[in-house]
PDB file of N, CA and C in Angstrom:
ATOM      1  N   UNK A   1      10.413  14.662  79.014  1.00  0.00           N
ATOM      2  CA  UNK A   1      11.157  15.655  78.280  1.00  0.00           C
ATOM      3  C   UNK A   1      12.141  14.984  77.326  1.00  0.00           C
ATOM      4  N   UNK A   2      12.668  13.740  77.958  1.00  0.00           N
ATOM      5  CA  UNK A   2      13.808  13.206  77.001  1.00  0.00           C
ATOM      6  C   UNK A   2      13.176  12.336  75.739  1.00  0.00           C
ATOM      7  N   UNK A   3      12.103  12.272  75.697  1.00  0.00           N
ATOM      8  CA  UNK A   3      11.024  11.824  74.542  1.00  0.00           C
ATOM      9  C   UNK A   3      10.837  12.712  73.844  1.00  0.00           C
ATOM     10  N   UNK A   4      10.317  13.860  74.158  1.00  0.00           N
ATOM     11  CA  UNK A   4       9.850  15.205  73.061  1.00  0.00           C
ATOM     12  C   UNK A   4      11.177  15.021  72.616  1.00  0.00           C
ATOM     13  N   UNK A   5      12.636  15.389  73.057  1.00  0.00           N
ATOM     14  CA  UNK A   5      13.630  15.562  72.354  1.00  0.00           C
ATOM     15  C   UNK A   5      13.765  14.816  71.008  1.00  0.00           C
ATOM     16  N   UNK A   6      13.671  13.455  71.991  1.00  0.00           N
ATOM     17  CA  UNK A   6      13.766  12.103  70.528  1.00  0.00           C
ATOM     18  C   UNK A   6      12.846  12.037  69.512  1.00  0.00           C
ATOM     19  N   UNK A   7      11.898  12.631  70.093  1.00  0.00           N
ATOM     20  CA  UNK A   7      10.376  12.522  68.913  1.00  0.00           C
ATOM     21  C   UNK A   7      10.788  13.489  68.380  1.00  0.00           C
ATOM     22  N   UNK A   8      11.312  15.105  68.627  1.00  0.00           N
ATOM     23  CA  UNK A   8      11.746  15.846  67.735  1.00  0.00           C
ATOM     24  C   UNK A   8      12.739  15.699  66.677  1.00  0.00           C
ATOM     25  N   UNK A   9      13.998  15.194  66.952  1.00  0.00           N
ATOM     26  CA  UNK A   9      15.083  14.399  66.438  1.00  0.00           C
ATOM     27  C   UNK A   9      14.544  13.734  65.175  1.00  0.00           C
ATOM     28  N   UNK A  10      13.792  12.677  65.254  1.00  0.00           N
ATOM     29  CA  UNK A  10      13.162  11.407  64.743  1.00  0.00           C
ATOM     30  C   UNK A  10      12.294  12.152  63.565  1.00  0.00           C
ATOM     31  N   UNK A  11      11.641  13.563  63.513  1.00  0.00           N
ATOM     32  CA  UNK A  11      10.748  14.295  63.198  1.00  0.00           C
ATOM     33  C   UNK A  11      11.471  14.954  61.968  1.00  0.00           C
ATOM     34  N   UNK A  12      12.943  15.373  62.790  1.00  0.00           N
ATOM     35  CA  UNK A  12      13.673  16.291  62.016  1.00  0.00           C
ATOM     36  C   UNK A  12      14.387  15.772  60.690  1.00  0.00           C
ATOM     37  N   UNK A  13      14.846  14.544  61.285  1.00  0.00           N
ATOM     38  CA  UNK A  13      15.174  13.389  60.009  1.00  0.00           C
ATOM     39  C   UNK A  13      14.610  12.864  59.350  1.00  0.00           C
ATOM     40  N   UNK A  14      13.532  13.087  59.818  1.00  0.00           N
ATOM     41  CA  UNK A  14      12.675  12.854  58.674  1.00  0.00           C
ATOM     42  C   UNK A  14      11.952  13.597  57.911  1.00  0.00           C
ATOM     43  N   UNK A  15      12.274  15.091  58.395  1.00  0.00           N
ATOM     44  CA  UNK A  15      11.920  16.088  57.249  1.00  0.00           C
ATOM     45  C   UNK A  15      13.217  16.036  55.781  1.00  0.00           C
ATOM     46  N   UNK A  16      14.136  16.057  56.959  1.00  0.00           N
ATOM     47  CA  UNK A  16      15.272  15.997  55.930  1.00  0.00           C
ATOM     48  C   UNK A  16      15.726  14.643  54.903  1.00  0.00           C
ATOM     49  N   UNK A  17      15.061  13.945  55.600  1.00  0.00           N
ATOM     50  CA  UNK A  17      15.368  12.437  54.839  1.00  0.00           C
ATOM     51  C   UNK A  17      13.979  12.718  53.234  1.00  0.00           C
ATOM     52  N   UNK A  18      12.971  13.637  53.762  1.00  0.00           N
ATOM     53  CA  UNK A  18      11.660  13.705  52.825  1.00  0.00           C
ATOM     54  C   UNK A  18      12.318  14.603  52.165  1.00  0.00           C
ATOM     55  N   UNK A  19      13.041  15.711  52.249  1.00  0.00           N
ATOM     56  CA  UNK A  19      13.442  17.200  51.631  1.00  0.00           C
ATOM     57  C   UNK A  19      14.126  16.184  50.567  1.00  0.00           C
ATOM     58  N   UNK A  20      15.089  15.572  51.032  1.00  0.00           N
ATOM     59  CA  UNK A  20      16.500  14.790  50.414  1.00  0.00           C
ATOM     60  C   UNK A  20      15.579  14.092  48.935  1.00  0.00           C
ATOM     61  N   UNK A  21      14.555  13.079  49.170  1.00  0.00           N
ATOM     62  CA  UNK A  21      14.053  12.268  48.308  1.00  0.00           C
ATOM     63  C   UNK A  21      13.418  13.536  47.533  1.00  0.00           C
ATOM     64  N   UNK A  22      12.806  14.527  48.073  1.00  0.00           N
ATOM     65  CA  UNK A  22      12.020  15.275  46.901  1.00  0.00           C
ATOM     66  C   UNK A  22      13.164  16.159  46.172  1.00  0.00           C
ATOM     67  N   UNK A  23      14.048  16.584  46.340  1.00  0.00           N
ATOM     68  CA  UNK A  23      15.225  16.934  45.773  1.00  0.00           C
ATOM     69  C   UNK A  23      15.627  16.318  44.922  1.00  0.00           C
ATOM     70  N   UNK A  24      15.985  14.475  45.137  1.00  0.00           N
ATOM     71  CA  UNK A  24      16.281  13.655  44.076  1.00  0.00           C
ATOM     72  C   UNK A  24      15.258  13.592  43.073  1.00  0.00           C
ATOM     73  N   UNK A  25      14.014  13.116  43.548  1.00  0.00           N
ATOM     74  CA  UNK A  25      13.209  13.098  42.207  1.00  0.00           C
ATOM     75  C   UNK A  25      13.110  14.513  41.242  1.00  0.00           C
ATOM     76  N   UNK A  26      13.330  15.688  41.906  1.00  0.00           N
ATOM     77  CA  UNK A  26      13.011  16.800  40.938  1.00  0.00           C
ATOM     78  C   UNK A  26      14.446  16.555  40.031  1.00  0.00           C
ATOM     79  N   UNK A  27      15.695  16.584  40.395  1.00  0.00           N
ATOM     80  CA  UNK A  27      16.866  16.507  39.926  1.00  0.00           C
ATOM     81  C   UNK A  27      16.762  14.938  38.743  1.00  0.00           C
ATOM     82  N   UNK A  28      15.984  14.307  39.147  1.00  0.00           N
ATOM     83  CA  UNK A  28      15.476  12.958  38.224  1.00  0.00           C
ATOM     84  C   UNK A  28      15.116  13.416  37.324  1.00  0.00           C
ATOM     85  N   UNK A  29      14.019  14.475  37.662  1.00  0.00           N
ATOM     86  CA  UNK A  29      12.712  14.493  36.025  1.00  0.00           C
ATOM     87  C   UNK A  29      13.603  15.372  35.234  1.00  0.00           C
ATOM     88  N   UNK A  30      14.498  16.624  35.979  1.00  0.00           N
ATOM     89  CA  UNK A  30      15.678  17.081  34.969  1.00  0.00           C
ATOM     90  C   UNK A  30      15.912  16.276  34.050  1.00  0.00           C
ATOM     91  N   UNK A  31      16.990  15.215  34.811  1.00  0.00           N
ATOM     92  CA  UNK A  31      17.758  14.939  33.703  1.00  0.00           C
ATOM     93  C   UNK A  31      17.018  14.027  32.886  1.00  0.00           C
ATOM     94  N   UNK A  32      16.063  13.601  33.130  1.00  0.00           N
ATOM     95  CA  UNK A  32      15.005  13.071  31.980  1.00  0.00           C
ATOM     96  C   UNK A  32      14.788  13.829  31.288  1.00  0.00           C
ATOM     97  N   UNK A  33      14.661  14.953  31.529  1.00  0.00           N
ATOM     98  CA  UNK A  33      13.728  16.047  30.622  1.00  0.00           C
ATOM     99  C   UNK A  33      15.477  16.125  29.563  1.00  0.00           C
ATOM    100  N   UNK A  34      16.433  16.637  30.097  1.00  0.00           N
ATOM    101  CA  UNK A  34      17.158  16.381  29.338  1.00  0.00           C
ATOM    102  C   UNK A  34      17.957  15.425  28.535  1.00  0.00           C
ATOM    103  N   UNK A  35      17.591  13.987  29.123  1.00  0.00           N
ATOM    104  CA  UNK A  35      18.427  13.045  28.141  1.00  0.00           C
ATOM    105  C   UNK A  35      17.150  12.473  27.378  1.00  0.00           C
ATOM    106  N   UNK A  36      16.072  12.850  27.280  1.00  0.00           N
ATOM    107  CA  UNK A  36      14.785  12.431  25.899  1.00  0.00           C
ATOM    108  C   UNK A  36      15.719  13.537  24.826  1.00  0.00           C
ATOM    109  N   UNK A  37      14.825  12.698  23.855  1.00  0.00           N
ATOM    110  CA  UNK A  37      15.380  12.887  22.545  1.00  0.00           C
ATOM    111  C   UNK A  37      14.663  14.140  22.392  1.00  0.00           C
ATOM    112  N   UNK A  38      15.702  15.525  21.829  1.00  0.00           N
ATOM    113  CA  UNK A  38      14.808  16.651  21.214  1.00  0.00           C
ATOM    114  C   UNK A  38      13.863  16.370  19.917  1.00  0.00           C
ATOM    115  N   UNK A  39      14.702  15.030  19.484  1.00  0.00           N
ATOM    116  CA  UNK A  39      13.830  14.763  17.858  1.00  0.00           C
ATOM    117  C   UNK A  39      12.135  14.456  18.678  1.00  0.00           C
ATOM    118  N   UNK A  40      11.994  13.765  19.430  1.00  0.00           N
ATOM    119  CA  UNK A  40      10.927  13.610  20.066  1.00  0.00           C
ATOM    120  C   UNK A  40      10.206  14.708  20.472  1.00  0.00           C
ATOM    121  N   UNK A  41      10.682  15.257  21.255  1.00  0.00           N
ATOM    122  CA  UNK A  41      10.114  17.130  21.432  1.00  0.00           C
ATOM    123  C   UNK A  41       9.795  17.360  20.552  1.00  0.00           C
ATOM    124  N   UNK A  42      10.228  18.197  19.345  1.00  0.00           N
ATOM    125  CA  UNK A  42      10.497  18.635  18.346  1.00  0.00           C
ATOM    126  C   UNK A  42       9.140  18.179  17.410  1.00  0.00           C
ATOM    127  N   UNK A  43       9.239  16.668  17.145  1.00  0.00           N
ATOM    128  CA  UNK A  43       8.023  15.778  16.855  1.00  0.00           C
ATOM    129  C   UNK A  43       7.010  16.068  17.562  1.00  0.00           C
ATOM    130  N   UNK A  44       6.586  15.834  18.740  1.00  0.00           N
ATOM    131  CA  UNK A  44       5.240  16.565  19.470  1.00  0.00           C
ATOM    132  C   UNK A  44       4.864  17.765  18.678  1.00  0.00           C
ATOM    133  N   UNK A  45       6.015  19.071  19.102  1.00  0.00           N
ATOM    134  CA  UNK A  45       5.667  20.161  18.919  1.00  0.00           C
ATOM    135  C   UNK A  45       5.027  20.711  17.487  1.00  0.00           C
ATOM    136  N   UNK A  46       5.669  20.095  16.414  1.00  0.00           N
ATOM    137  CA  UNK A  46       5.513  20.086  15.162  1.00  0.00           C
ATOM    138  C   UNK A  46       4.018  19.295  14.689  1.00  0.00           C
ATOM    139  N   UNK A  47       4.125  17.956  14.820  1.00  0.00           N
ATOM    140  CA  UNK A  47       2.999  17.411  14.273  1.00  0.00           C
ATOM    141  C   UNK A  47       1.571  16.892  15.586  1.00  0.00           C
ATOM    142  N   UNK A  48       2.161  17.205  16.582  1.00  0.00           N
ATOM    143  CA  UNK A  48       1.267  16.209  17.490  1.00  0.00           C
ATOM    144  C   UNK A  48       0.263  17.256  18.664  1.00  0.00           C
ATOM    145  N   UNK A  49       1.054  18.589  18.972  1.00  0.00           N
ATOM    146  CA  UNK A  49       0.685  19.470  19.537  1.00  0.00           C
ATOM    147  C   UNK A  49      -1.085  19.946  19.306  1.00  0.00           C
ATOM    148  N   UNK A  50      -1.481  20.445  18.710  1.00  0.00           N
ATOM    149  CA  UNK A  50      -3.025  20.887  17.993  1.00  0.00           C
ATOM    150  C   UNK A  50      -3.559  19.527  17.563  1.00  0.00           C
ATOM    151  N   UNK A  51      -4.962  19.218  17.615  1.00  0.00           N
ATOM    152  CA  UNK A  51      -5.723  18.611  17.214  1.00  0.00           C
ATOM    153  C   UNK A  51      -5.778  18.498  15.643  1.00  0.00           C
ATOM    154  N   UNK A  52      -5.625  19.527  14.935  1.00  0.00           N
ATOM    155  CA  UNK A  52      -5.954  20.108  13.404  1.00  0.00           C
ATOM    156  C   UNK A  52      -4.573  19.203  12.891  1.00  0.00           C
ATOM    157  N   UNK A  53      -3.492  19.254  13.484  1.00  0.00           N
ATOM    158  CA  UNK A  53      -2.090  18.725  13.065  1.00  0.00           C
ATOM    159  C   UNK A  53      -1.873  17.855  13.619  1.00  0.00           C
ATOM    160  N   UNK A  54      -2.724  16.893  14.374  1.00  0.00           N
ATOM    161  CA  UNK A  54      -2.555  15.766  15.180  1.00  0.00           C
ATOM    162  C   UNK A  54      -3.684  14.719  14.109  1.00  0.00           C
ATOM    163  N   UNK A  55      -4.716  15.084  14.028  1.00  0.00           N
ATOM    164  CA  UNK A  55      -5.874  14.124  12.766  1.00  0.00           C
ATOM    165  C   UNK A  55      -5.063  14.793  11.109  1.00  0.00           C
ATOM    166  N   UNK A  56      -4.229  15.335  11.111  1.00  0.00           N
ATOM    167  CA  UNK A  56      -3.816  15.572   9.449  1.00  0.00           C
ATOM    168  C   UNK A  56      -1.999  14.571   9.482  1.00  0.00           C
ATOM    169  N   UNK A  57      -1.427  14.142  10.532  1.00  0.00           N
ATOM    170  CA  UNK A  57      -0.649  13.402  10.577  1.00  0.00           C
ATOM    171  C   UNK A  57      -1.357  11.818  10.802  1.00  0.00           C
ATOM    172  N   UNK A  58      -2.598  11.971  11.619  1.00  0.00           N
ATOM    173  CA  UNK A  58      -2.922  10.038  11.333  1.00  0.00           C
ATOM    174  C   UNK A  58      -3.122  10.064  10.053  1.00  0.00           C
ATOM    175  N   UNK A  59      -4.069  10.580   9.664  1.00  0.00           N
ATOM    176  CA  UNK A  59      -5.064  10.651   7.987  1.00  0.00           C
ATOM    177  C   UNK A  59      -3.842  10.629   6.767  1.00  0.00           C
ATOM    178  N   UNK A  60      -2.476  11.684   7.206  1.00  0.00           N
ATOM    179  CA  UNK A  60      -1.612  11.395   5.827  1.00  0.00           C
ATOM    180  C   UNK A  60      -0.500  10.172   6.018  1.00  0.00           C
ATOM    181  N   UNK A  61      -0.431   9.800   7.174  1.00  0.00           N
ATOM    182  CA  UNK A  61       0.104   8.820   8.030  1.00  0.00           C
ATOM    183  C   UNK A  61      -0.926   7.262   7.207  1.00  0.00           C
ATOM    184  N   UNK A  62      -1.595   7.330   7.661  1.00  0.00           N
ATOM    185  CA  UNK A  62      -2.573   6.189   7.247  1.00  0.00           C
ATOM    186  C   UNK A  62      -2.392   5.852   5.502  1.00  0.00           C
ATOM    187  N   UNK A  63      -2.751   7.403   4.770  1.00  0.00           N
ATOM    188  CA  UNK A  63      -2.572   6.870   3.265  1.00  0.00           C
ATOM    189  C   UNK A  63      -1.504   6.546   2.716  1.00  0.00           C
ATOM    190  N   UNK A  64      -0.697   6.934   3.748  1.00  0.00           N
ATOM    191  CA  UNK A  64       1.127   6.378   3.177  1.00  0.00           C
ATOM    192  C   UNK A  64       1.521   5.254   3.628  1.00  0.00           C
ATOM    193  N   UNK A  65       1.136   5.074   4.941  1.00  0.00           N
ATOM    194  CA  UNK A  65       0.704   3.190   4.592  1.00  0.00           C
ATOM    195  C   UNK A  65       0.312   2.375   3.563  1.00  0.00           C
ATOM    196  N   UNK A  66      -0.781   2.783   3.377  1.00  0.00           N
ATOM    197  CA  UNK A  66      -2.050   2.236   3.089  1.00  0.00           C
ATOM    198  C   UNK A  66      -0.835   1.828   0.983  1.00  0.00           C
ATOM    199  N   UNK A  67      -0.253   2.809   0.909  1.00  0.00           N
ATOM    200  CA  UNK A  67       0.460   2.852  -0.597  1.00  0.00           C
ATOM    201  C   UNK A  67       1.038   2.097  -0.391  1.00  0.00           C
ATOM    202  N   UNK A  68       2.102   1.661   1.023  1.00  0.00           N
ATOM    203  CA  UNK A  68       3.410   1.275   0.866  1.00  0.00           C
ATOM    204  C   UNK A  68       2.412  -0.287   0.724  1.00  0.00           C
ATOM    205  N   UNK A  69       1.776  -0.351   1.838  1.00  0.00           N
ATOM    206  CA  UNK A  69       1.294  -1.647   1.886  1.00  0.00           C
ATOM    207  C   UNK A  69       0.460  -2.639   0.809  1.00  0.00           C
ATOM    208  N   UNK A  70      -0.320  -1.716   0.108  1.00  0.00           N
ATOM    209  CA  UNK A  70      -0.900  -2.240  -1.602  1.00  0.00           C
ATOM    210  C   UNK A  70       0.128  -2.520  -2.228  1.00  0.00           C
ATOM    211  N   UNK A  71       1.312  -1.726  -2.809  1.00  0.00           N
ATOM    212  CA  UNK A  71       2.358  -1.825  -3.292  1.00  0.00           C
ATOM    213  C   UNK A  71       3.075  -3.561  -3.014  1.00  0.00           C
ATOM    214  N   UNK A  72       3.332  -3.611  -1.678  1.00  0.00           N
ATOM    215  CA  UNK A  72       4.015  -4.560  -0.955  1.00  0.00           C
ATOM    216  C   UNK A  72       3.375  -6.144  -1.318  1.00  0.00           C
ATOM    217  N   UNK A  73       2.053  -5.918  -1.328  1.00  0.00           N
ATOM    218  CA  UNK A  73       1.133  -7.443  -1.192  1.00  0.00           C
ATOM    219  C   UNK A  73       0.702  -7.571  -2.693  1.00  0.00           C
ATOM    220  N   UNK A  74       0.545  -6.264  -3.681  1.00  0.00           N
ATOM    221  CA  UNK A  74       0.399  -6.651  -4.741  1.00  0.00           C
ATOM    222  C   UNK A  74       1.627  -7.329  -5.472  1.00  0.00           C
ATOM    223  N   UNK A  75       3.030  -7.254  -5.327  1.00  0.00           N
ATOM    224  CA  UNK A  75       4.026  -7.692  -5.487  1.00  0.00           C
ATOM    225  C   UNK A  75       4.263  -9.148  -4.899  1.00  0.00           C
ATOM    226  N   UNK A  76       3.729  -9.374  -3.845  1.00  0.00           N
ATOM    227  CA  UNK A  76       3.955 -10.578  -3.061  1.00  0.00           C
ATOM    228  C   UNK A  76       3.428 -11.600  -4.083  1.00  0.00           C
ATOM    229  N   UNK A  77       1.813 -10.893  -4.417  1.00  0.00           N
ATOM    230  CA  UNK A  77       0.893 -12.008  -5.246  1.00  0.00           C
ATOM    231  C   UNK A  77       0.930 -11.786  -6.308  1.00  0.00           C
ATOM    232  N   UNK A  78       1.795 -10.942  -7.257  1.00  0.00           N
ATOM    233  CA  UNK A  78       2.465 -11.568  -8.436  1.00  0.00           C
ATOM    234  C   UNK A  78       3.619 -12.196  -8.451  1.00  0.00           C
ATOM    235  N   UNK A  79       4.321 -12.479  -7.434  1.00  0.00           N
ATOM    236  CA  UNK A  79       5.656 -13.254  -7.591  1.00  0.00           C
ATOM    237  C   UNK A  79       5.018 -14.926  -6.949  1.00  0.00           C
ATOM    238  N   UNK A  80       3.947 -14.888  -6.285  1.00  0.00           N
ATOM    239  CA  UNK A  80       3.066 -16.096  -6.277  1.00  0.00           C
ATOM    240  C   UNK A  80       2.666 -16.736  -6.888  1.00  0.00           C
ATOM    241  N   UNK A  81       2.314 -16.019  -7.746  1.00  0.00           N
ATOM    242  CA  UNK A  81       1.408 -16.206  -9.040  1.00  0.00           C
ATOM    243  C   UNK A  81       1.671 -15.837 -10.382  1.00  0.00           C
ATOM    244  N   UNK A  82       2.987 -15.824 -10.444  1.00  0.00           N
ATOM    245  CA  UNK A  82       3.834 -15.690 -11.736  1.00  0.00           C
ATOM    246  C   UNK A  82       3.541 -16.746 -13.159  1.00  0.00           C
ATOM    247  N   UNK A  83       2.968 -16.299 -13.971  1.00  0.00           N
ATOM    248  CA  UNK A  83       2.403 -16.391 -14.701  1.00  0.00           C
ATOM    249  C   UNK A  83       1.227 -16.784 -15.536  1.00  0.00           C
ATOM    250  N   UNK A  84       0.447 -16.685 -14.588  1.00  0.00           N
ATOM    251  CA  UNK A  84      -1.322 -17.029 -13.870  1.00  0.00           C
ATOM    252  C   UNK A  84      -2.289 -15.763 -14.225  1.00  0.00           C
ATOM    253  N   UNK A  85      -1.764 -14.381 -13.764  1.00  0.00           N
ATOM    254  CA  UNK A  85      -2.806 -13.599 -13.900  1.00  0.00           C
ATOM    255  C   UNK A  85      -2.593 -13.238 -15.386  1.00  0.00           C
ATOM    256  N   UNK A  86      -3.983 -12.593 -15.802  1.00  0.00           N
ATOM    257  CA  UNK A  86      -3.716 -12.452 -17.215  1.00  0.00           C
ATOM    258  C   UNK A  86      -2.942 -11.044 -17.658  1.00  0.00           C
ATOM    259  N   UNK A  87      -2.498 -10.291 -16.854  1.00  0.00           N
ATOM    260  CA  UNK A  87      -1.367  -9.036 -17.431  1.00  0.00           C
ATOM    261  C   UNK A  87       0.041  -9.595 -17.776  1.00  0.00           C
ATOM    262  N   UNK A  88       0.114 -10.884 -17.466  1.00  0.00           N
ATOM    263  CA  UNK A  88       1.188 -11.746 -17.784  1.00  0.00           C
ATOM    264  C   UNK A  88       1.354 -12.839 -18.802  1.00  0.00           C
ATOM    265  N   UNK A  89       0.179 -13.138 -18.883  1.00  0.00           N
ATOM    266  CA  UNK A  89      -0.092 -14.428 -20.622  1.00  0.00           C
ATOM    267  C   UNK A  89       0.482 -13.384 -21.033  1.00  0.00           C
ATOM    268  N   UNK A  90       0.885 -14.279 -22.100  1.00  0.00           N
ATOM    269  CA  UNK A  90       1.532 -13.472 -23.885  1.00  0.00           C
ATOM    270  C   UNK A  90       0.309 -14.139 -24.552  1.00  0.00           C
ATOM    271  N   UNK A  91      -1.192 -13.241 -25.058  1.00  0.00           N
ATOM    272  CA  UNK A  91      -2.202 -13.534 -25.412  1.00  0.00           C
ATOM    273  C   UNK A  91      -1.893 -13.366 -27.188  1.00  0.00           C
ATOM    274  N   UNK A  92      -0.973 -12.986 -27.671  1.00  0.00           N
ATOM    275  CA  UNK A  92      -0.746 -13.334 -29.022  1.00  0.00           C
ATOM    276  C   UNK A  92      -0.853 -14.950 -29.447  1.00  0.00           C
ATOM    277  N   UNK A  93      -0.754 -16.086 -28.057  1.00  0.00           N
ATOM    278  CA  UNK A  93      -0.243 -17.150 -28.903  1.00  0.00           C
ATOM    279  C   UNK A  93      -1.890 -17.777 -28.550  1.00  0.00           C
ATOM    280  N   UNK A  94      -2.827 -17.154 -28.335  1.00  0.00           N
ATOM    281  CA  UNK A  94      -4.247 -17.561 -28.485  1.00  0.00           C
ATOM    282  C   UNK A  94      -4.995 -16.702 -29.610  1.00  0.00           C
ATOM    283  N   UNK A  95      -4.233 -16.070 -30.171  1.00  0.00           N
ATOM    284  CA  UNK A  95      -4.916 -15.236 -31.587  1.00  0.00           C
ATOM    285  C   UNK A  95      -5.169 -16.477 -32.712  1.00  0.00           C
ATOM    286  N   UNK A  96      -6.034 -16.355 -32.835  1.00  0.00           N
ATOM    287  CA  UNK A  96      -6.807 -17.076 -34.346  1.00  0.00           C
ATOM    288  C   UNK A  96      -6.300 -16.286 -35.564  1.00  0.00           C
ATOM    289  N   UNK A  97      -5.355 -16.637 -36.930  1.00  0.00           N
ATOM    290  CA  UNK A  97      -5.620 -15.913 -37.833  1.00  0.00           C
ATOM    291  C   UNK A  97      -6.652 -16.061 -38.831  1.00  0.00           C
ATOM    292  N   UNK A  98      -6.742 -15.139 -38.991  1.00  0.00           N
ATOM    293  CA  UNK A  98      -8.473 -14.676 -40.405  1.00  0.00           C
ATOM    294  C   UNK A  98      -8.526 -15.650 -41.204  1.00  0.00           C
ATOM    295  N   UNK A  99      -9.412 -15.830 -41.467  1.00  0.00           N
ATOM    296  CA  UNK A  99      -9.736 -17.502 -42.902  1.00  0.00           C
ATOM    297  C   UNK A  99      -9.613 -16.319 -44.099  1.00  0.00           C
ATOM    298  N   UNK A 100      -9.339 -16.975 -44.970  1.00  0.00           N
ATOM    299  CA  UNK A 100      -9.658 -16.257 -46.201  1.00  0.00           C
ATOM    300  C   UNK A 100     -10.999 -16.393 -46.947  1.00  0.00           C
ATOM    301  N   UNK A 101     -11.696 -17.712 -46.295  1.00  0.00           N
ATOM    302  CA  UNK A 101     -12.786 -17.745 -46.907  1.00  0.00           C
ATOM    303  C   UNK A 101     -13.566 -16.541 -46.630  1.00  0.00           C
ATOM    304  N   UNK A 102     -13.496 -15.915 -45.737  1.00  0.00           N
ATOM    305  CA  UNK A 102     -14.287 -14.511 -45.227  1.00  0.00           C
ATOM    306  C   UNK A 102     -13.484 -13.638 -46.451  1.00  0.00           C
ATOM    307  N   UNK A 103     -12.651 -13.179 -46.612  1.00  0.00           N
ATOM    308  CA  UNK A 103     -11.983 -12.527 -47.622  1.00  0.00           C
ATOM    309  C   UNK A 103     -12.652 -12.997 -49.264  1.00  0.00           C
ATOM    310  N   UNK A 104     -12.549 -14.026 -49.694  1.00  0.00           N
ATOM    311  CA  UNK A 104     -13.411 -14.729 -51.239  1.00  0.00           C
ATOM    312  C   UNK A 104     -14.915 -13.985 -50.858  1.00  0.00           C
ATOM    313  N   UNK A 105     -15.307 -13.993 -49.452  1.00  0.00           N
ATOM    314  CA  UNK A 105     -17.459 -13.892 -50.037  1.00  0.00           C
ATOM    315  C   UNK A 105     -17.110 -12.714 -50.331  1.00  0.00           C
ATOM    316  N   UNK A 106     -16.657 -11.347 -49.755  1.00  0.00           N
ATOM    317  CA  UNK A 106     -16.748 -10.206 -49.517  1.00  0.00           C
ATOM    318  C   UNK A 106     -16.498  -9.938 -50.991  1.00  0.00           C
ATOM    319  N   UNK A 107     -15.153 -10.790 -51.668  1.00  0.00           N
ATOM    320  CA  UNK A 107     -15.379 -10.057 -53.286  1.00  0.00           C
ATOM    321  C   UNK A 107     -16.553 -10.243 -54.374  1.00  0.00           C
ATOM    322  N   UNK A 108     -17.038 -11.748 -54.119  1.00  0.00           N
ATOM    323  CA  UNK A 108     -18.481 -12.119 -54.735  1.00  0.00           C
ATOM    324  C   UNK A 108     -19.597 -11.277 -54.729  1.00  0.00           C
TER     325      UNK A 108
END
């Protein structure tokens, strides 16, 4: 009999020791739920929520990369290559001027 007692005891504390921990974790995911960022929420809900608004944020996501980053490397490799490609010669000082002998046949 003085065993059932203790095994009950032992039983009971440990419902309450289990009640106690599942109490803390729910009171946990609270305040998680409340100290995440609403900008984050907010973000899901807006762009990430639906499929239709989840592939139209990678896809406009991607081409606005895709600008910043052409932009970025085409700049890199003209400051590399500063005065190499030809949008940069000053091609006036390879101009040939006209003979005049072409000018004399034309009046003959």
């Amino acid at each position: 009999s003085h065993t059932v007692v203790v095994a009950s005891r032992g039983i009971a504390a440990r419902r309450r020791m289990l009640g106690a921990m599942r109490h803390f974790r729910v009171a946990a995911r609270v305040a998680t739920r409340r100290n995440s960022s609403s900008m984050i929420d907010g973000f899901y809900r807006n762009f990430l929520k639906s499929n239709v608004s989840h592939v139209t944020f990678v896809v406009t996501g991607a081409i606005i990369f895709e600008l910043i980053y052409g932009k970025a490397t085409e700049a890199l490799w003209d400051y590399a290559n500063a005065g190499k490609l030809p949008h940069q010669i000053d091609w006036a000082a390879f101009r040939e001027e006209e003979e005049d002998e072409e000018e004399e046949e034309e009046d003959d």
